[in-house]
Protein backbone atom coordinates (compact mmCIF):
# COMPACT_ATOMS: atom_id res chain seq x y z
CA UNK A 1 -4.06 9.65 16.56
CA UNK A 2 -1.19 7.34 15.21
CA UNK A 3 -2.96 4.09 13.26
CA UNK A 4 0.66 2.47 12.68
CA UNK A 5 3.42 2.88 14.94
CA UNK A 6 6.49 1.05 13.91
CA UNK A 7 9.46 1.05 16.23
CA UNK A 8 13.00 -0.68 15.82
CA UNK A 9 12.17 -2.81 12.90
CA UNK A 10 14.53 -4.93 11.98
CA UNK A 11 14.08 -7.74 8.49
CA UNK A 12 17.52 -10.16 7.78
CA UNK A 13 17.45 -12.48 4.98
CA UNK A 14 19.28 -15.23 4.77
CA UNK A 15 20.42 -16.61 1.51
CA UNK A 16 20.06 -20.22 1.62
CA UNK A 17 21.00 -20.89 -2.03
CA UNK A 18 23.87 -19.64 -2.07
CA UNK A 19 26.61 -19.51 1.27
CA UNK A 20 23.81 -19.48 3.80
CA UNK A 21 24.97 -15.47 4.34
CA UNK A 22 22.60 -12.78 6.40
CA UNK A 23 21.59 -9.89 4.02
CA UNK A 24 19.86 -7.13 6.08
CA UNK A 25 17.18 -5.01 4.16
CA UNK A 26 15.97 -3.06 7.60
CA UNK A 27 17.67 -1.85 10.55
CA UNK A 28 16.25 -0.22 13.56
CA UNK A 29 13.30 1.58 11.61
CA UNK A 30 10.87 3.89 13.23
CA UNK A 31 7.97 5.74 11.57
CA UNK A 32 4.80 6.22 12.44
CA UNK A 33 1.17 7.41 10.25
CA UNK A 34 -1.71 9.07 11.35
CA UNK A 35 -5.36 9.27 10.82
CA UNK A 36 -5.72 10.58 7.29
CA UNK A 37 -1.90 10.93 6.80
CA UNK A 38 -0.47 10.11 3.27
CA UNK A 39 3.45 8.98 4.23
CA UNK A 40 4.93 8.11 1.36
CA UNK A 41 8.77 6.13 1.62
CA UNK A 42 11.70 7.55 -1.02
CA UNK A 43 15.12 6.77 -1.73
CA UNK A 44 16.94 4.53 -4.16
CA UNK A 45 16.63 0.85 -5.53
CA UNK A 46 17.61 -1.67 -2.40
CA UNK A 47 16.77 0.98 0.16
CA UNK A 48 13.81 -1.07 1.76
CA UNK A 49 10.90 0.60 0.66
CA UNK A 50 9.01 -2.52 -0.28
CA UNK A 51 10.34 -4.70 2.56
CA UNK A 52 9.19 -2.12 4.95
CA UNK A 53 5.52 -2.40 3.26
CA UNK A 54 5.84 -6.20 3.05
CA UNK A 55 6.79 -6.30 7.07
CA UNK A 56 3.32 -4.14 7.50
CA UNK A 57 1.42 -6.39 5.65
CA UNK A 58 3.60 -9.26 6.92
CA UNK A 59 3.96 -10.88 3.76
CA UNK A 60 7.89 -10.79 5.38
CA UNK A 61 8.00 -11.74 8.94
CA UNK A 62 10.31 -9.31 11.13
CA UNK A 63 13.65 -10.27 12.27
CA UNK A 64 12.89 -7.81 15.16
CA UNK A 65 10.85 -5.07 16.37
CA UNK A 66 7.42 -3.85 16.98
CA UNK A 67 4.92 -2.71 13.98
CA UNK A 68 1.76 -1.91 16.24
CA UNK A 69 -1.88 -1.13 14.48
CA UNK A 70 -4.83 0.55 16.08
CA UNK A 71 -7.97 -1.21 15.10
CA UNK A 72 -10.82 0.50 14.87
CA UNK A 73 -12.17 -0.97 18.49
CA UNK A 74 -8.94 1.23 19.14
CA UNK A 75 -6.86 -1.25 20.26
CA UNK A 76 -3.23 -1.95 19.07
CA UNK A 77 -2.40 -4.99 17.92
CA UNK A 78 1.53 -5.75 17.26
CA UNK A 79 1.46 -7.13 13.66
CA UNK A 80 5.15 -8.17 14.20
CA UNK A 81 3.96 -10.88 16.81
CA UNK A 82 0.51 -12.16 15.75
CA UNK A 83 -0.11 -15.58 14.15
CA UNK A 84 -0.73 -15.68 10.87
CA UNK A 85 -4.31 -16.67 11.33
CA UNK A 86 -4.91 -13.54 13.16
CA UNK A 87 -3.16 -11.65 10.55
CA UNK A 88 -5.16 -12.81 8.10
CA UNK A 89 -8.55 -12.09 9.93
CA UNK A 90 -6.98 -8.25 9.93
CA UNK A 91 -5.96 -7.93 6.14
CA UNK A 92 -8.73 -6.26 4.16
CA UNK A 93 -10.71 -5.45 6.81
CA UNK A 94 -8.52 -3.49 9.36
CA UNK A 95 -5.65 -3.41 6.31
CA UNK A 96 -5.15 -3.14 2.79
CA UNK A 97 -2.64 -3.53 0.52
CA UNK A 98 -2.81 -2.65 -3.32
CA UNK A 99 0.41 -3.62 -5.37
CA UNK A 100 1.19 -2.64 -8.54
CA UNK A 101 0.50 -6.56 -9.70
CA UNK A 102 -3.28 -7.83 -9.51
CA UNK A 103 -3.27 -11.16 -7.60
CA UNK A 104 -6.63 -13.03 -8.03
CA UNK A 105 -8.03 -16.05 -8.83
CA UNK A 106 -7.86 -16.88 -12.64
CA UNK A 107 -11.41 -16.97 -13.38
CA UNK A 108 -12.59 -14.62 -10.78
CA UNK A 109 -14.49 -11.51 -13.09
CA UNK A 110 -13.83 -8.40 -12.31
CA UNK A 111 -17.02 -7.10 -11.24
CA UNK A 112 -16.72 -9.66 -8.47
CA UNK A 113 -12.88 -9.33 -7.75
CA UNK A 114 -13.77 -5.83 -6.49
CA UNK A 115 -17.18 -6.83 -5.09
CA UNK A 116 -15.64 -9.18 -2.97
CA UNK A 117 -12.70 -7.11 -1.31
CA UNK A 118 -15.65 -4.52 -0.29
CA UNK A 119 -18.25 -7.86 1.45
CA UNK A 120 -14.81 -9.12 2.83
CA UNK A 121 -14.64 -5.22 4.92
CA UNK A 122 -18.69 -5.97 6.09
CA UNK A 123 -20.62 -4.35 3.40
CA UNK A 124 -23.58 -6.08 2.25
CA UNK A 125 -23.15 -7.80 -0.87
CA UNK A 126 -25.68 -5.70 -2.74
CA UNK A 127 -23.73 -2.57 -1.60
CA UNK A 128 -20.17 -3.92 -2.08
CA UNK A 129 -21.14 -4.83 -5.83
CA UNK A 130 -22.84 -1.26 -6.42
CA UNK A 131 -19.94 0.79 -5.15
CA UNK A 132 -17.50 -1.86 -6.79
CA UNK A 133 -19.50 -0.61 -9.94
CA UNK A 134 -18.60 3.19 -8.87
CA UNK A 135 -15.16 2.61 -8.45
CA UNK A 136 -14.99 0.42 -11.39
CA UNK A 137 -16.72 3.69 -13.49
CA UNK A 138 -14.39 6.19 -12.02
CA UNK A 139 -11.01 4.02 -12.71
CA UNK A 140 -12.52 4.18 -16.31
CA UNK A 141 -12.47 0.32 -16.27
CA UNK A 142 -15.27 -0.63 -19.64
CA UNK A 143 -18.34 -2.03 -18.32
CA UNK A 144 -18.29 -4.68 -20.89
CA UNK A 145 -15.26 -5.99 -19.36
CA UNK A 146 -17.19 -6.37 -15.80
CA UNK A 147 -17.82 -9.99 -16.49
CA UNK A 148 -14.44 -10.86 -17.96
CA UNK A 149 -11.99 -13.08 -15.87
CA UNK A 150 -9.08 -10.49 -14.71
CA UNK A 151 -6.27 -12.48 -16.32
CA UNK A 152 -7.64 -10.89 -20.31
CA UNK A 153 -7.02 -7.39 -18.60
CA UNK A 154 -3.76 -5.20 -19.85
CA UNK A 155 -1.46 -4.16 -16.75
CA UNK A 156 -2.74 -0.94 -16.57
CA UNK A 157 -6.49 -2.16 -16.48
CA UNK A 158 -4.88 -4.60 -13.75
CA UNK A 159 -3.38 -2.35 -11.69
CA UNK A 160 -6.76 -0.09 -11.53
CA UNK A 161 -9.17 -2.82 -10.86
CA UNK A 162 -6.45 -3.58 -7.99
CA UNK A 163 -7.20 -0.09 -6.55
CA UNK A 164 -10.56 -0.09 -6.67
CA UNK A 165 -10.53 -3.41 -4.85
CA UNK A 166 -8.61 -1.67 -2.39
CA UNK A 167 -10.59 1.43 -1.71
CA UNK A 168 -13.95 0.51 -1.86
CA UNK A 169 -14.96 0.83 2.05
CA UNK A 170 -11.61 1.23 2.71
CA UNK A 171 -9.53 0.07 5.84
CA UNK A 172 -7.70 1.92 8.57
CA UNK A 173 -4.05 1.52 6.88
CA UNK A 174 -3.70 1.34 3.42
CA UNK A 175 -0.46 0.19 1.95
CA UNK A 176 0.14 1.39 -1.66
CA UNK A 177 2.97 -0.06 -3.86
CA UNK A 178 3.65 1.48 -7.31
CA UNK A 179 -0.07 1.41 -7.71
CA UNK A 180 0.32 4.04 -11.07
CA UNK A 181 3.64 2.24 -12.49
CA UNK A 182 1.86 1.21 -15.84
CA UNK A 183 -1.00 3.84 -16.20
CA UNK A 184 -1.00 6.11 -18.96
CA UNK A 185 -1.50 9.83 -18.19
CA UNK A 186 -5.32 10.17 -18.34
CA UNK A 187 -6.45 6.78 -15.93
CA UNK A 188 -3.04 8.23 -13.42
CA UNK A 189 -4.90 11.01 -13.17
CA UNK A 190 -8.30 9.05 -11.88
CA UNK A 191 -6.13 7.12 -9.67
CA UNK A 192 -4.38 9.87 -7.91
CA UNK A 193 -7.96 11.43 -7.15
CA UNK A 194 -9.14 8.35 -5.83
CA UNK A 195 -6.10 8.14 -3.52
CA UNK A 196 -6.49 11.90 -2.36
CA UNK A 197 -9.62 11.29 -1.16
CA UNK A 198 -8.44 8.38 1.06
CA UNK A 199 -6.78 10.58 3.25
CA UNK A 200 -9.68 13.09 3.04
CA UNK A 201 -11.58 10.72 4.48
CA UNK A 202 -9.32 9.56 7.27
CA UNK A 203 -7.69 6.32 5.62
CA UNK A 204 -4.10 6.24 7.02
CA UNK A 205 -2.06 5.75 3.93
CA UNK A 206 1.89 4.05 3.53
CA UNK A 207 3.09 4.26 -0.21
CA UNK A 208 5.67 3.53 -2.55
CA UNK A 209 6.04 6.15 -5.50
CA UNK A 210 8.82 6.18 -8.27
CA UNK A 211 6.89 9.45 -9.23
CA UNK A 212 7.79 12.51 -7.88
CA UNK A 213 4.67 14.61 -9.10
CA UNK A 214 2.88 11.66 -7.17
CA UNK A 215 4.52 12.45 -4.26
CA UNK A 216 4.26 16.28 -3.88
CA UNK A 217 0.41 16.08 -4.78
CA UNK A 218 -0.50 13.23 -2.21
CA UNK A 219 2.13 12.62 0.95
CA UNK A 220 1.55 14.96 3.71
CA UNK A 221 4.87 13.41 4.57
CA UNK A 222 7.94 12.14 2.82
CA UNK A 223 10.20 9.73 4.78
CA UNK A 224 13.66 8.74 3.18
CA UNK A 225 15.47 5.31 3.32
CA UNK A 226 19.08 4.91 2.90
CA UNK A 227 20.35 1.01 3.02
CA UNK A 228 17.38 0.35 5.70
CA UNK A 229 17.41 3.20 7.39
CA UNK A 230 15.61 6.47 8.03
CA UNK A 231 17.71 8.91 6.32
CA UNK A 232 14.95 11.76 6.34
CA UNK A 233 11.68 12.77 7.63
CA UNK A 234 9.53 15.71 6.74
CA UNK A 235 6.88 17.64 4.43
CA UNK A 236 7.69 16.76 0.96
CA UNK A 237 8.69 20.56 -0.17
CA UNK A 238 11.58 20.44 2.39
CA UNK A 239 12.55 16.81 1.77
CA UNK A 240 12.41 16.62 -1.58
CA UNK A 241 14.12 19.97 -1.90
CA UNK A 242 17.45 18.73 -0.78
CA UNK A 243 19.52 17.66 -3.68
CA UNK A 244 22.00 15.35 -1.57
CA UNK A 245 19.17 13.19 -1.22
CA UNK A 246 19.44 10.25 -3.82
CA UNK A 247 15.58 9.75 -4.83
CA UNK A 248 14.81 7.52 -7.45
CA UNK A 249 11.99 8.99 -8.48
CA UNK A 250 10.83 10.52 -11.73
CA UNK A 251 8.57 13.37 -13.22
């Protein structure tokens, strides 16, 4: 069963600074990701990758079409058309979103950064702390940084406490962008475990990669954008395969 279904998505940006022109970034998209599907997006820099993420999240509102999410009543919801408020009610709980950039409040500590993203999904608040602890252990995170505000962390300790916010009770559709950019090779390789066993356990999961060993070990699919447009669609061995594709992604 499809948890996202997006169908002729369209995002325009006008550029009020300088001659008021329209700039398109996505143009008649369609795509859709399963229960326990890993889909991760490809192509080059400007392709829309991010914007297509951001439209999901709705962080960008659509200049047109439908991005429709099935809650877990099993309803869909078009995220495209809802009011912010309602939007808002959904992220976290119903949908997640894990940049490669930790956004929280300046003297939130981590412990409770983490903590917080799993009572925000409806765990109890004994629970969400001890499984924030869990994921904080696996990411490799130092307990003695626990109780430290997040802004002391380096990027790479940001980007994993980001994660485990993300994942602990995890929502229906996660959306992952760059979420390894700044890890070094041991921590990447506890955060690509923790992200395999999202889909194992039935998370439906959108990502960004600019790594293609990322890529091959997690997506069940690959989809390609070319100047906001789907320029490809398929398991990664065949996609990735084809050398006319321009993929700006690295070993």
């Amino acid at each position: 069963m499809n948890v996202l279904e997006i169908r002729g998505l369209v995002k325009t940006f006008t550029l009020h600074t300088i001659d008021g022109r329209t700039v398109g970034a996505l143009h008649g998209v369609d795509l859709d990701v399963a229960r326990g599907e890993h889909v991760a997006l490809a192509g080059s820099s400007g392709a829309g990758k991010s914007s297509l993420l951001r439209c999901v999240y709705r962080t960008y509102v659509p200049t047109a079409g439908r991005i429709l999410l099935r809650t877990s009543e099993g309803t869909p919801v078009d995220l495209a058309a809802l009011p912010d408020s309602e939007v808002a009610d959904l992220r976290g709980r119903e949908l997640g979103y894990v940049s490669q950039f930790l956004r929280a409040e300046p003297r939130r500590a981590v412990l409770d950064v983490v903590a917080r993203a799993g009572a925000a999904r409806g765990m109890d608040p004994e629970a969400a702390r001890d499984s924030a602890a869990t994921a904080l252990r696996r990411l490799g995170i130092d307990e003695r940084l626990w109780a430290m505000h997040t802004t002391v962390l380096s990027g790479g300790q940001k980007q994993r406490v980001n994660l485990a916010a993300g994942t602990i009770s995890p929502p229906r559709l996660l959306l992952l962008d760059e979420p390894v950019s700044a890890l070094d090779p041991v921590n990447r390789e506890a955060v690509l475990a923790m992200i395999a066993d999202l889909t194992d356990a039935g998370v439906a999961v959108l990502s960004v990669f600019h790594d293609l060993d990322a890529i091959e070990r997690l997506a069940t699919r690959v989809v390609v954008l070319e100047e906001g447009r789907v320029a490809a669609d398929g398991p990664p061995a065949a996609v990735l395969r084809d050398s006319e594709l321009n993929l700006e992604v690295a070993r």
